[in-house]
N, C-alpha and C. Protein backbone atom coordinates (compact mmCIF):
# COMPACT_ATOMS: atom_id res chain seq x y z
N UNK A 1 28.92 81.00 114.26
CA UNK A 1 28.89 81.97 113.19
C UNK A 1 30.30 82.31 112.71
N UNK A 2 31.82 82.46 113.49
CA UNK A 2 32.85 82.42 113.40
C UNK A 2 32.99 81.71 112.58
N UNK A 3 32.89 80.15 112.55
CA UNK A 3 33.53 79.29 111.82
C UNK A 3 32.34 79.62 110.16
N UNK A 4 31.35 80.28 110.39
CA UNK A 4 30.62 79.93 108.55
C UNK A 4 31.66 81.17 108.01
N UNK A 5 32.51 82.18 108.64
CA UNK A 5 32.89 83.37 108.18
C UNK A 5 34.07 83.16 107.71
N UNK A 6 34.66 82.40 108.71
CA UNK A 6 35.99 81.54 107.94
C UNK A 6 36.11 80.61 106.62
N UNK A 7 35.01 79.89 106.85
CA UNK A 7 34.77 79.21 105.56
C UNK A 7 34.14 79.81 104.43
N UNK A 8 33.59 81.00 104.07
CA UNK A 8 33.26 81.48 103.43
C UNK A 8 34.87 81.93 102.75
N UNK A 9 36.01 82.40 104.07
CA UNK A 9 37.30 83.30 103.41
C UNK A 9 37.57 82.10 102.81
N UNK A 10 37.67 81.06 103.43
CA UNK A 10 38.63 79.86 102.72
C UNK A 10 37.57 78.93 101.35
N UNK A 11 36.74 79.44 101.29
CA UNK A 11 36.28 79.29 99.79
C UNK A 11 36.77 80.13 98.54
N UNK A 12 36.29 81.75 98.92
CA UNK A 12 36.62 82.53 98.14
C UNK A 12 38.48 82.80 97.81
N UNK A 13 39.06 82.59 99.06
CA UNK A 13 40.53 82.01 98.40
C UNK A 13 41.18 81.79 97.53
N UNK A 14 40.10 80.12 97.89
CA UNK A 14 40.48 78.56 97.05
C UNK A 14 39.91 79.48 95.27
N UNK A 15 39.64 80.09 95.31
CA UNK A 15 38.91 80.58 93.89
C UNK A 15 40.49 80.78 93.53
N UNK A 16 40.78 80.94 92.38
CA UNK A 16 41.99 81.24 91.75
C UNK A 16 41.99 82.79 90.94
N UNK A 17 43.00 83.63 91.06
CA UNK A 17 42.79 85.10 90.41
C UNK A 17 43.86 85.55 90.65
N UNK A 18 43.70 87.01 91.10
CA UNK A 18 45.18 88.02 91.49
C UNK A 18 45.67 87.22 92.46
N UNK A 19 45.62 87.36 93.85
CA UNK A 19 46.10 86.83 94.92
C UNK A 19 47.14 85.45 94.37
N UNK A 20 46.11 84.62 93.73
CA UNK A 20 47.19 83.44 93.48
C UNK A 20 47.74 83.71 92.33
N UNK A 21 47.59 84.22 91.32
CA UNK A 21 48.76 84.54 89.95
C UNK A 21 49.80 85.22 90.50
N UNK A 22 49.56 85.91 91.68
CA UNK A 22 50.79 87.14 92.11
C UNK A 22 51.36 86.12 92.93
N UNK A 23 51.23 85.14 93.76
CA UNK A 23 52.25 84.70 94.79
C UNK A 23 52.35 83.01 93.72
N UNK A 24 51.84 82.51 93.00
CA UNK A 24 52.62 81.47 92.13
C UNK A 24 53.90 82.49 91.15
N UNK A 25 53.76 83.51 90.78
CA UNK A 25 54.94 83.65 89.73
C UNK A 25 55.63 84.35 90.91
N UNK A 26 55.80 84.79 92.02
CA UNK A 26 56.72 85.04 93.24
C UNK A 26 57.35 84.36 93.51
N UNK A 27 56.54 82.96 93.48
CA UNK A 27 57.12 81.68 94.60
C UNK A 27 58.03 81.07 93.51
N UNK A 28 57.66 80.80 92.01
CA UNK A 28 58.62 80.58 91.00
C UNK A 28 59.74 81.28 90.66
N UNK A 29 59.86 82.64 91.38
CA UNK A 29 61.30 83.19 90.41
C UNK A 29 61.74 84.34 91.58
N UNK A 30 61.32 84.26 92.65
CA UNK A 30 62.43 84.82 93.80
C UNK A 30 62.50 84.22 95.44
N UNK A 31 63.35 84.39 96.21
CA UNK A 31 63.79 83.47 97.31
C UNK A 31 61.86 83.59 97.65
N UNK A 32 62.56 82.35 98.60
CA UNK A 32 60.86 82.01 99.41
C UNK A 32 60.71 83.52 100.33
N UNK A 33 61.58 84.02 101.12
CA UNK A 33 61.27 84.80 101.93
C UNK A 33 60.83 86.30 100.89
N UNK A 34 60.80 86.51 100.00
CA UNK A 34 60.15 87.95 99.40
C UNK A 34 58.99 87.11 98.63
N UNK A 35 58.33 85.72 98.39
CA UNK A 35 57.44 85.28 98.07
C UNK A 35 56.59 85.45 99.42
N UNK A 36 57.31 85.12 100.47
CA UNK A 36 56.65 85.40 101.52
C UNK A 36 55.57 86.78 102.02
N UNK A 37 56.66 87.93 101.62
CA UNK A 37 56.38 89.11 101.64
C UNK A 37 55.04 89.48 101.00
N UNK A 38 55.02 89.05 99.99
CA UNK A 38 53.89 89.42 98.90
C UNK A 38 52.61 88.53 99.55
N UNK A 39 52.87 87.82 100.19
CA UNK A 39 52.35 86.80 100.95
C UNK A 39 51.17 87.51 102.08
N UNK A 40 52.14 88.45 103.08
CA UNK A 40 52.20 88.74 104.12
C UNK A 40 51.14 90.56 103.87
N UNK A 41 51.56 90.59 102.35
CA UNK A 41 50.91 92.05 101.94
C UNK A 41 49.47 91.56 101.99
N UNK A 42 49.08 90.74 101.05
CA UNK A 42 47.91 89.96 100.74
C UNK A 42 46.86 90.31 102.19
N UNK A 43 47.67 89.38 103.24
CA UNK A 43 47.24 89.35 104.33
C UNK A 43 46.77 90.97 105.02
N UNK A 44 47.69 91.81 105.07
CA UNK A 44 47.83 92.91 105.03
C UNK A 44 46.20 93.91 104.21
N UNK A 45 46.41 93.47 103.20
CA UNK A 45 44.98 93.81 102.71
C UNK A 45 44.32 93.35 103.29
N UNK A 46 43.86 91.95 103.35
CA UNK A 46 42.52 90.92 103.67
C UNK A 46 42.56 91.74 105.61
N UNK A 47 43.43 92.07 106.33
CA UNK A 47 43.43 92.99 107.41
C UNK A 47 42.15 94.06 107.18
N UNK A 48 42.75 95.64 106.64
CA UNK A 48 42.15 96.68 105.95
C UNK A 48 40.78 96.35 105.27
N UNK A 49 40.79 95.33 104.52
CA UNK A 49 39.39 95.02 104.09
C UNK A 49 38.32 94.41 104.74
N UNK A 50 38.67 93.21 105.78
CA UNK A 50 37.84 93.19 106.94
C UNK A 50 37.47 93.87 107.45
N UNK A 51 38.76 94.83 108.18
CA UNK A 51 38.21 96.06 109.46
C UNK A 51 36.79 96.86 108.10
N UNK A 52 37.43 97.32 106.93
CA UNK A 52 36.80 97.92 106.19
C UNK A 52 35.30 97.47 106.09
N UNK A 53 35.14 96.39 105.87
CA UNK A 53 33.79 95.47 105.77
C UNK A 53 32.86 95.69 107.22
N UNK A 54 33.40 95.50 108.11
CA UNK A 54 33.06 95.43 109.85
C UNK A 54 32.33 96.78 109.84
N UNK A 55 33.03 98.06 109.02
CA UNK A 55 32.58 99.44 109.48
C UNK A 55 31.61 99.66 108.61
N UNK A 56 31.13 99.14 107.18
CA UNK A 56 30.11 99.55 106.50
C UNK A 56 30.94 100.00 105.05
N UNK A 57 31.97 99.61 104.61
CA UNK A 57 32.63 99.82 103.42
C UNK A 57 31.42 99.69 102.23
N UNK A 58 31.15 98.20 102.13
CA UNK A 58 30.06 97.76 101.14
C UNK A 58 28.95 99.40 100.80
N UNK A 59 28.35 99.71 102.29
CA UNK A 59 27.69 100.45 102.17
C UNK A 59 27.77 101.92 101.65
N UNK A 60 29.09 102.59 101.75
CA UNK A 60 29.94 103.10 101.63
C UNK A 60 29.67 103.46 100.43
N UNK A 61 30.02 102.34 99.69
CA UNK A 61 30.39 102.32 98.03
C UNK A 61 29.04 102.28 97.26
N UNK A 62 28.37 101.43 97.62
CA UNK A 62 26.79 101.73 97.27
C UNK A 62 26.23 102.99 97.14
N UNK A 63 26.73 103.71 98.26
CA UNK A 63 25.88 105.12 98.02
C UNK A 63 26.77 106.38 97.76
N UNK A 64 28.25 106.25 97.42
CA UNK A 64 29.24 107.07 96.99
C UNK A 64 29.75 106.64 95.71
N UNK A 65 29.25 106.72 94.38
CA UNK A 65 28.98 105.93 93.21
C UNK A 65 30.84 106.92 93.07
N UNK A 66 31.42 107.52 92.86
CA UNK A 66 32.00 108.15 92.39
C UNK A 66 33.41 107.50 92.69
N UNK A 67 33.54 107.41 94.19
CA UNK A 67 34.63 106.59 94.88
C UNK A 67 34.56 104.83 94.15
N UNK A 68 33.48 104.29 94.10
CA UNK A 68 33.47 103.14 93.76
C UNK A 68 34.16 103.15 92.21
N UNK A 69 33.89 104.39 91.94
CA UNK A 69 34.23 104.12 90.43
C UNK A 69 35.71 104.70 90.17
N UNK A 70 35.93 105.08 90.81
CA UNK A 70 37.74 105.54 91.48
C UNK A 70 38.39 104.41 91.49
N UNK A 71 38.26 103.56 92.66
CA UNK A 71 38.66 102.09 92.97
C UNK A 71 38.31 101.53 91.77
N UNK A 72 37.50 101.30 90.93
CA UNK A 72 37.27 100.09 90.30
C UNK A 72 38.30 100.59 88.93
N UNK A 73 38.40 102.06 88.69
CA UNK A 73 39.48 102.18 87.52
C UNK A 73 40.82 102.58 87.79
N UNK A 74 41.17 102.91 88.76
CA UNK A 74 42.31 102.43 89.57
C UNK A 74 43.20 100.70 89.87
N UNK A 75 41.81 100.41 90.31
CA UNK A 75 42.37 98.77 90.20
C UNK A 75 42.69 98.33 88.81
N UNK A 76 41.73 98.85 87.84
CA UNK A 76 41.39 98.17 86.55
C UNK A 76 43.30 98.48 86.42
N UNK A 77 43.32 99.66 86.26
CA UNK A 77 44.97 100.35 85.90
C UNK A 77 45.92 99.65 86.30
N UNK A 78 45.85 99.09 87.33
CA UNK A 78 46.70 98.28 88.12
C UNK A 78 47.05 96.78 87.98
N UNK A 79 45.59 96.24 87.78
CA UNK A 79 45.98 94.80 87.37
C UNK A 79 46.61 94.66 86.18
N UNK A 80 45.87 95.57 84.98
CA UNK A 80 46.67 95.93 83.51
C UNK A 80 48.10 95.80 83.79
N UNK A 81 48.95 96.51 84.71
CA UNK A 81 50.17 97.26 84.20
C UNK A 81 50.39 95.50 85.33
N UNK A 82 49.97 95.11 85.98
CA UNK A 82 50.73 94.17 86.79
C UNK A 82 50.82 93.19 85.82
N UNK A 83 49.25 92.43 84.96
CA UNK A 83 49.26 91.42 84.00
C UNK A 83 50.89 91.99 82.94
N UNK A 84 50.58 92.81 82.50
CA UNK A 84 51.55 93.40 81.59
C UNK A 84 52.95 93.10 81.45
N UNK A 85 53.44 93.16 83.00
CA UNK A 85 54.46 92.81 83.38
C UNK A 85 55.16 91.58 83.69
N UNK A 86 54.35 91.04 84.24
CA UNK A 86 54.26 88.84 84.25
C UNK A 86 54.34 88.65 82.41
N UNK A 87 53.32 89.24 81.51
CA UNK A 87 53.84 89.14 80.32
C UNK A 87 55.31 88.98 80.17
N UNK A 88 55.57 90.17 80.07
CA UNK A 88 56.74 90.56 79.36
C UNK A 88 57.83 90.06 80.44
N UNK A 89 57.83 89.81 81.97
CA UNK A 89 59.01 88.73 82.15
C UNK A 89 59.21 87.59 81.79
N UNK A 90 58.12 86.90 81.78
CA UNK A 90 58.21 85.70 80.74
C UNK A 90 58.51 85.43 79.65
N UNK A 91 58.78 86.14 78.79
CA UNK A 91 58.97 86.36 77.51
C UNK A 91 60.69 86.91 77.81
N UNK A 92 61.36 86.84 78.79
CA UNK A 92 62.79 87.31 78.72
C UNK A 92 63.43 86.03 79.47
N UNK A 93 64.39 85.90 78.88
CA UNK A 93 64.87 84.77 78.71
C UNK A 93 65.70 84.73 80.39
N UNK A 94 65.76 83.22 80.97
CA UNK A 94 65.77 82.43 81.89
C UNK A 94 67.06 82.63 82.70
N UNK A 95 67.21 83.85 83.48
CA UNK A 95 68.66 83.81 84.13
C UNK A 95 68.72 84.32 85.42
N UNK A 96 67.46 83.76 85.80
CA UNK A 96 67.17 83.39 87.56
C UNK A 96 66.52 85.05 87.63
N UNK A 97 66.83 86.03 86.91
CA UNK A 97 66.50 87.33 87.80
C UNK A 97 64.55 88.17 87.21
N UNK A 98 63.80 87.21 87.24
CA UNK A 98 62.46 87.40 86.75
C UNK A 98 62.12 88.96 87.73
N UNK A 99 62.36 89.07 88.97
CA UNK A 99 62.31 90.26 89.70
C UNK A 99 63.45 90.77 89.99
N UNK A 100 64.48 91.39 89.46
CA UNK A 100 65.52 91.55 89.63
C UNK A 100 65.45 92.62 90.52
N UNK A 101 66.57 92.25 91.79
CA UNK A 101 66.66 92.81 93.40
C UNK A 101 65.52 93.19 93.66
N UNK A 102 64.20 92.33 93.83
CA UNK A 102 63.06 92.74 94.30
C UNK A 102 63.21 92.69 96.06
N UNK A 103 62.85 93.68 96.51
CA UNK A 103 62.92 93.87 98.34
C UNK A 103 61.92 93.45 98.87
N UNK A 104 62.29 93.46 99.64
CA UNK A 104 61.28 92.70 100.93
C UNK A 104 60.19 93.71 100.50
N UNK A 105 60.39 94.87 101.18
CA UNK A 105 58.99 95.80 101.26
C UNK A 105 58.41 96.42 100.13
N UNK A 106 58.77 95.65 98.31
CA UNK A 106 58.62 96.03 97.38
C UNK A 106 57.35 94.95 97.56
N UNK A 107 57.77 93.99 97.53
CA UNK A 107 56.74 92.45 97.26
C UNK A 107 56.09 92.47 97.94
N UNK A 108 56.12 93.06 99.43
CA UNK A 108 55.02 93.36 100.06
C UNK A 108 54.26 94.49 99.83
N UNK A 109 54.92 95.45 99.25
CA UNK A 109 53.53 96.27 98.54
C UNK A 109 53.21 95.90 97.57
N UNK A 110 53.38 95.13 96.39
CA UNK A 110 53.18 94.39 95.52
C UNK A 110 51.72 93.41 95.82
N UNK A 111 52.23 92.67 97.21
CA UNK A 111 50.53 91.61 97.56
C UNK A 111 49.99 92.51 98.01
N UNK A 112 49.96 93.62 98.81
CA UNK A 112 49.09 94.66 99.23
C UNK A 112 48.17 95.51 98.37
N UNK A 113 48.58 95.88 97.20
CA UNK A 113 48.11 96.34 96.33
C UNK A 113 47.37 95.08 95.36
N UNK A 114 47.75 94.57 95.04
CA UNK A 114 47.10 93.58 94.10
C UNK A 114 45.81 93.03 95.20
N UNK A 115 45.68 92.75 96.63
CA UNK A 115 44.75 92.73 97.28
C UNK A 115 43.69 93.73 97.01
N UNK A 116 44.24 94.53 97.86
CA UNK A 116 43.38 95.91 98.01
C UNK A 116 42.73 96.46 96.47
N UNK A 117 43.34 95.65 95.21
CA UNK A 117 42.29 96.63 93.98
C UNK A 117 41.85 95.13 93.60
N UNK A 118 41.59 93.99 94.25
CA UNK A 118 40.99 92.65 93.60
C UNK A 118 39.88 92.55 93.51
N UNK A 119 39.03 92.59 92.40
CA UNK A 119 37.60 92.32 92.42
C UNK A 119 37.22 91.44 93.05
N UNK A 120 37.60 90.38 92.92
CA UNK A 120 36.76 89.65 93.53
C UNK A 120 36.94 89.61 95.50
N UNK A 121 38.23 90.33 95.23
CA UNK A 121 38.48 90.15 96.91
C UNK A 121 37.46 91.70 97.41
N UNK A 122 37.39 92.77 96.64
CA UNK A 122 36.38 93.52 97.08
C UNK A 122 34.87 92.93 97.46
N UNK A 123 34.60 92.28 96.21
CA UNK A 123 33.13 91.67 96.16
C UNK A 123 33.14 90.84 97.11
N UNK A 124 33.99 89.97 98.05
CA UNK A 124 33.33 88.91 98.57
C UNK A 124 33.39 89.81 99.97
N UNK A 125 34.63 91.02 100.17
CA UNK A 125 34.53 91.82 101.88
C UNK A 125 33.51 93.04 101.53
N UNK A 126 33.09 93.30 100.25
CA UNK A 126 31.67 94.39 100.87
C UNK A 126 30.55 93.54 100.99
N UNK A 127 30.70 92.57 100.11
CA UNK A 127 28.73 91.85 100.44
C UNK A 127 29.12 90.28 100.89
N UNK A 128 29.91 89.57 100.78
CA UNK A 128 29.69 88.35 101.78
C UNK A 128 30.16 88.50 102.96
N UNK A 129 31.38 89.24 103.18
CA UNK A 129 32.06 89.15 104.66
C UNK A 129 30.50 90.26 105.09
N UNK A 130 30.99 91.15 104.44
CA UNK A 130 30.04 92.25 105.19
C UNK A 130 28.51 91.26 106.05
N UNK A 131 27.87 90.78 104.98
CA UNK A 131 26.56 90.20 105.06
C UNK A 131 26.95 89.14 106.09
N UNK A 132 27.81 88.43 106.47
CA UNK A 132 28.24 87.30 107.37
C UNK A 132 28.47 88.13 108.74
N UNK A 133 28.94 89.23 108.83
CA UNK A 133 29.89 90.02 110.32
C UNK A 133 28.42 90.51 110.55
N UNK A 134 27.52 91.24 109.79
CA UNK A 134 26.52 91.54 110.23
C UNK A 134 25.80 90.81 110.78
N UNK A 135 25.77 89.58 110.41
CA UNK A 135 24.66 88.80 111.21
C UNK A 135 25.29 88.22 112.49
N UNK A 136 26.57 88.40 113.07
CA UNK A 136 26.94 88.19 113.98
C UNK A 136 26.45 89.10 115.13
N UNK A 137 25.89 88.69 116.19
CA UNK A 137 25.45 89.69 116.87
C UNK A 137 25.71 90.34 117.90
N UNK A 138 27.04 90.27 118.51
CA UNK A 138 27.82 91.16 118.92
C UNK A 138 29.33 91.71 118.51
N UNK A 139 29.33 92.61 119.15
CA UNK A 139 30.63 93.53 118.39
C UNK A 139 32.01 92.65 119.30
N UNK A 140 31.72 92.16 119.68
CA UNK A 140 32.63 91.06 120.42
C UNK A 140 32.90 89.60 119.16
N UNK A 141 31.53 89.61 119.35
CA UNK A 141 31.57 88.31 118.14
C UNK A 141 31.96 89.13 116.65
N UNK A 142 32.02 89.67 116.24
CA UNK A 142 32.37 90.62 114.95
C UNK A 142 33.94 90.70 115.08
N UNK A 143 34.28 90.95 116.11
CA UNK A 143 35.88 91.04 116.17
C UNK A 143 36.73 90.19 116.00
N UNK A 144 36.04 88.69 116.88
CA UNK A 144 36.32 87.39 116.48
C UNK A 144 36.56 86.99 115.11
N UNK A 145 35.52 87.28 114.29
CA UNK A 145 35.35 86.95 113.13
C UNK A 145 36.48 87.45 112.33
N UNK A 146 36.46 88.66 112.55
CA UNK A 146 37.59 89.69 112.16
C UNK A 146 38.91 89.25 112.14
N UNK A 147 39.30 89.03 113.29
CA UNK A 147 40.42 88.18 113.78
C UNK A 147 40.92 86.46 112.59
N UNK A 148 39.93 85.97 113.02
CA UNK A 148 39.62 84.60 112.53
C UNK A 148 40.05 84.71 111.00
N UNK A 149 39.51 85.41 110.37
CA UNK A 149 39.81 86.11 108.66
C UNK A 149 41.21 86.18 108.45
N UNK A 150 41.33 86.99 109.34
CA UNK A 150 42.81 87.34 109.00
C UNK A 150 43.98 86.27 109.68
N UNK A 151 43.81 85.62 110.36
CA UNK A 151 44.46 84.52 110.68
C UNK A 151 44.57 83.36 109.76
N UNK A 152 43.39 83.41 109.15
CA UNK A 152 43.08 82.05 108.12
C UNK A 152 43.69 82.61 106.50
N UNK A 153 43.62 84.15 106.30
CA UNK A 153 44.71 84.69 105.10
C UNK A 153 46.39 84.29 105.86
N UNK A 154 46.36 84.41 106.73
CA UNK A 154 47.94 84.04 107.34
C UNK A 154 48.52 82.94 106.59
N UNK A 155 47.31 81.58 107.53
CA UNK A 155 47.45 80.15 107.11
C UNK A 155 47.55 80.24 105.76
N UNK A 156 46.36 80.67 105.25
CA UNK A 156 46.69 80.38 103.33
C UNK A 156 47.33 80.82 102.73
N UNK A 157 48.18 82.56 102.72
CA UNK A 157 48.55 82.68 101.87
C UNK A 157 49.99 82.70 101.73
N UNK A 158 50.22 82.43 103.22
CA UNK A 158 51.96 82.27 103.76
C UNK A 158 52.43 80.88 103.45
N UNK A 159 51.55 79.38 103.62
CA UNK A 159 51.46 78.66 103.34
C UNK A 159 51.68 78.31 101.80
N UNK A 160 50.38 78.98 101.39
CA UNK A 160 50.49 78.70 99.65
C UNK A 160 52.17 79.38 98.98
N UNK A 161 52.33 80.42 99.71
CA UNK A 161 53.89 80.69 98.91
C UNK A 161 54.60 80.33 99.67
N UNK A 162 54.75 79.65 100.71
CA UNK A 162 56.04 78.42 101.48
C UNK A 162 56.34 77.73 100.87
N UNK A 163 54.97 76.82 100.13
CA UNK A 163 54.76 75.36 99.56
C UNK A 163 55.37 75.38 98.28
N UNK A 164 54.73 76.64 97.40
CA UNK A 164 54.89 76.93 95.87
C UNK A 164 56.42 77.49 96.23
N UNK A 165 57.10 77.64 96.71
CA UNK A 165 58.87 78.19 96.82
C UNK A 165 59.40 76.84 97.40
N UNK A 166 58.96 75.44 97.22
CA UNK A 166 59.52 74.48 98.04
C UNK A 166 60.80 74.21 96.45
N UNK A 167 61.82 73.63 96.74
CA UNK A 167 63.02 73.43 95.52
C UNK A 167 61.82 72.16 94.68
N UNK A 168 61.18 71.39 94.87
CA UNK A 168 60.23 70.33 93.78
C UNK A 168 59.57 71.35 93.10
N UNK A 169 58.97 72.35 94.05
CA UNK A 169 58.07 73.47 93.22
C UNK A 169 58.53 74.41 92.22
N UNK A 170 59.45 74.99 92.99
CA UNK A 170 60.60 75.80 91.41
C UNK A 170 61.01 74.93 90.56
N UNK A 171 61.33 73.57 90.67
CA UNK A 171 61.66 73.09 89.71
C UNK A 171 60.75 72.76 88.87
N UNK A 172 59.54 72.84 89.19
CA UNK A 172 58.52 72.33 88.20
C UNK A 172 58.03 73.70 87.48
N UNK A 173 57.78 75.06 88.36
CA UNK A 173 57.67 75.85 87.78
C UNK A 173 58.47 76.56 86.54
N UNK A 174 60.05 76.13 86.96
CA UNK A 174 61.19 76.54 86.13
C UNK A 174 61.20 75.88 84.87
N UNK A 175 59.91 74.60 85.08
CA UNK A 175 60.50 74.28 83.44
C UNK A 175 59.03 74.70 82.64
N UNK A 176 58.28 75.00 83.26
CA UNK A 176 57.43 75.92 82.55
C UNK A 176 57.25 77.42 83.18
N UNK A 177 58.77 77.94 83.04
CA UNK A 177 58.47 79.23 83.56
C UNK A 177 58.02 80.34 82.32
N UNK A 178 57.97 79.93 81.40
CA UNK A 178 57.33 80.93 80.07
C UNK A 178 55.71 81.27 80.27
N UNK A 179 55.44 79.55 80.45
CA UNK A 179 53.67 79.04 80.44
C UNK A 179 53.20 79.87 81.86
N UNK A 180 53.67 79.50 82.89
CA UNK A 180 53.56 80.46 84.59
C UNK A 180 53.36 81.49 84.02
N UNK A 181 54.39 82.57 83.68
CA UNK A 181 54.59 83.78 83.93
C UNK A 181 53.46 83.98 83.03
N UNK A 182 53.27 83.70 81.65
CA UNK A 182 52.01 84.53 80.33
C UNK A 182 50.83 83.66 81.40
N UNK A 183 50.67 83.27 81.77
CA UNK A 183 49.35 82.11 82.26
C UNK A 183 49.12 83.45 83.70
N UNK A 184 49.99 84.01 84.65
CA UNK A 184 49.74 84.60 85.60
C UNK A 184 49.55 85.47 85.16
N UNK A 185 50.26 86.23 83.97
CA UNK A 185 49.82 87.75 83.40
C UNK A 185 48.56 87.77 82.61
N UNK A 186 48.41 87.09 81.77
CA UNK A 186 46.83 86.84 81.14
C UNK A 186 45.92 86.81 82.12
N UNK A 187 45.93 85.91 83.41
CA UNK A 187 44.54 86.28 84.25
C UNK A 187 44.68 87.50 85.00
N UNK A 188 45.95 88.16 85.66
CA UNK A 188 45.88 89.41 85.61
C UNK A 188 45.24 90.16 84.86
N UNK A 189 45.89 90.25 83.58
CA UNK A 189 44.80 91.52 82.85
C UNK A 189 43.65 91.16 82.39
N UNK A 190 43.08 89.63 82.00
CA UNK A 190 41.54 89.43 81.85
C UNK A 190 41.04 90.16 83.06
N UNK A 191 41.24 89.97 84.46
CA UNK A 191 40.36 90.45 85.57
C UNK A 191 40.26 92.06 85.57
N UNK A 192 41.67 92.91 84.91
CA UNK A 192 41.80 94.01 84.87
C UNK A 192 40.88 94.58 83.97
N UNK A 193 40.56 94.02 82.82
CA UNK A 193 39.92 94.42 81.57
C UNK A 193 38.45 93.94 82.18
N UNK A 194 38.09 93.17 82.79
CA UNK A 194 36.99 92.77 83.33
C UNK A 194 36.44 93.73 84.46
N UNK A 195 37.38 94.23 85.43
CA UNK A 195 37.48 95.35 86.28
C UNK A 195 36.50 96.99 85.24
N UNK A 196 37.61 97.00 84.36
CA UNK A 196 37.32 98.18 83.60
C UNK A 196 36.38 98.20 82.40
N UNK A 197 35.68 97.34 81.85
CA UNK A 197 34.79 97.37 80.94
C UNK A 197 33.21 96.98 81.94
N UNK A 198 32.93 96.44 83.49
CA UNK A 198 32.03 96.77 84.23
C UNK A 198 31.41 97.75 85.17
């Protein structure tokens, strides 16, 4: 049951959205190690949202219509002003500083947040993780699972911004760093505007 819970994370992943628009325009325009960070936030969420899922979050939100609708225009607010911003660095012209002196523990609240308000990363830890940990049938085996999740956000998302910060990768990103940056901010705010008009 471990391994269908893992593969369920490493499907919904492989899906493309916040998580990966935020650590491809990271991994393109600051050192690998604060791509990392944003990396490590991600993870950081997919943490909080497991444990969250394990305790009955899904359920939570189902029957506290008010909170759900907190989070969902909160996030909406958030992906907006994040898309917004991938805009408009792209659109400023090319002199290495796309995050200028971005910190370690900026970029990591940066993937933390862009986690924690992701639709689709909500939707798949209240009703698929949720619906998967539940059918595990001990709280032993639930923890595993738990564990397993967040180990496999490690692998992917530390990985995916190692790989995407490799010098072949900036260089490919750098020569379409206009197309990156409007291409990462546009699916930002489609999901944001998608967030807030459901």
């Amino acid at each position: 049951m471990v391994t269908t819970v893992v593969l369920l994370y490493f499907a919904a992943a492989s899906i493309p959205g916040a998580n990966l628009a935020l650590i491809m325009n990271m991994a393109a325009s600051v050192p690998r190690r604060i791509a990392v960070a944003a990396a490590l936030g991600i993870v950081a969420a997919t943490a909080v949202l497991s444990t969250a899922a394990l305790l009955g979050l899904g359920e939570i939100l189902t029957t506290t219509r008010w909170l759900g609708e907190l989070l969902r225009i909160g996030g909406a607010a958030y992906l907006l002003w994040v898309g917004l911003a991938a805009c408009v660095r792209a659109r400023q012209p090319a002199d290495g500083q796309v995050f200028p002196r971005l910190r370690w523990s900026a970029a990591f609240r940066r993937g933390l947040l862009t986690n924690l308000v992701n639709p689709k990363t909500i939707a798949f830890f209240c009703v698929g993780l949720a619906a998967a940990v539940t059918a595990v049938p001990t709280v032993e085996a639930r923890l595993v699972a738990l564990v397993a999740v967040v180990v496999s956000s490690i692998i992917w998302n530390v990985s995916l911004a190692s790989i995407l910060s490799t010098r072949t990768a900036r260089s490919f990103f750098e020569r379409r760093r206009r197309a990156v940056g409007l291409g990462s901010g546009v699916v930002l705010i489609a999901l944001g505007l998608q967030m807030a008009l459901t």
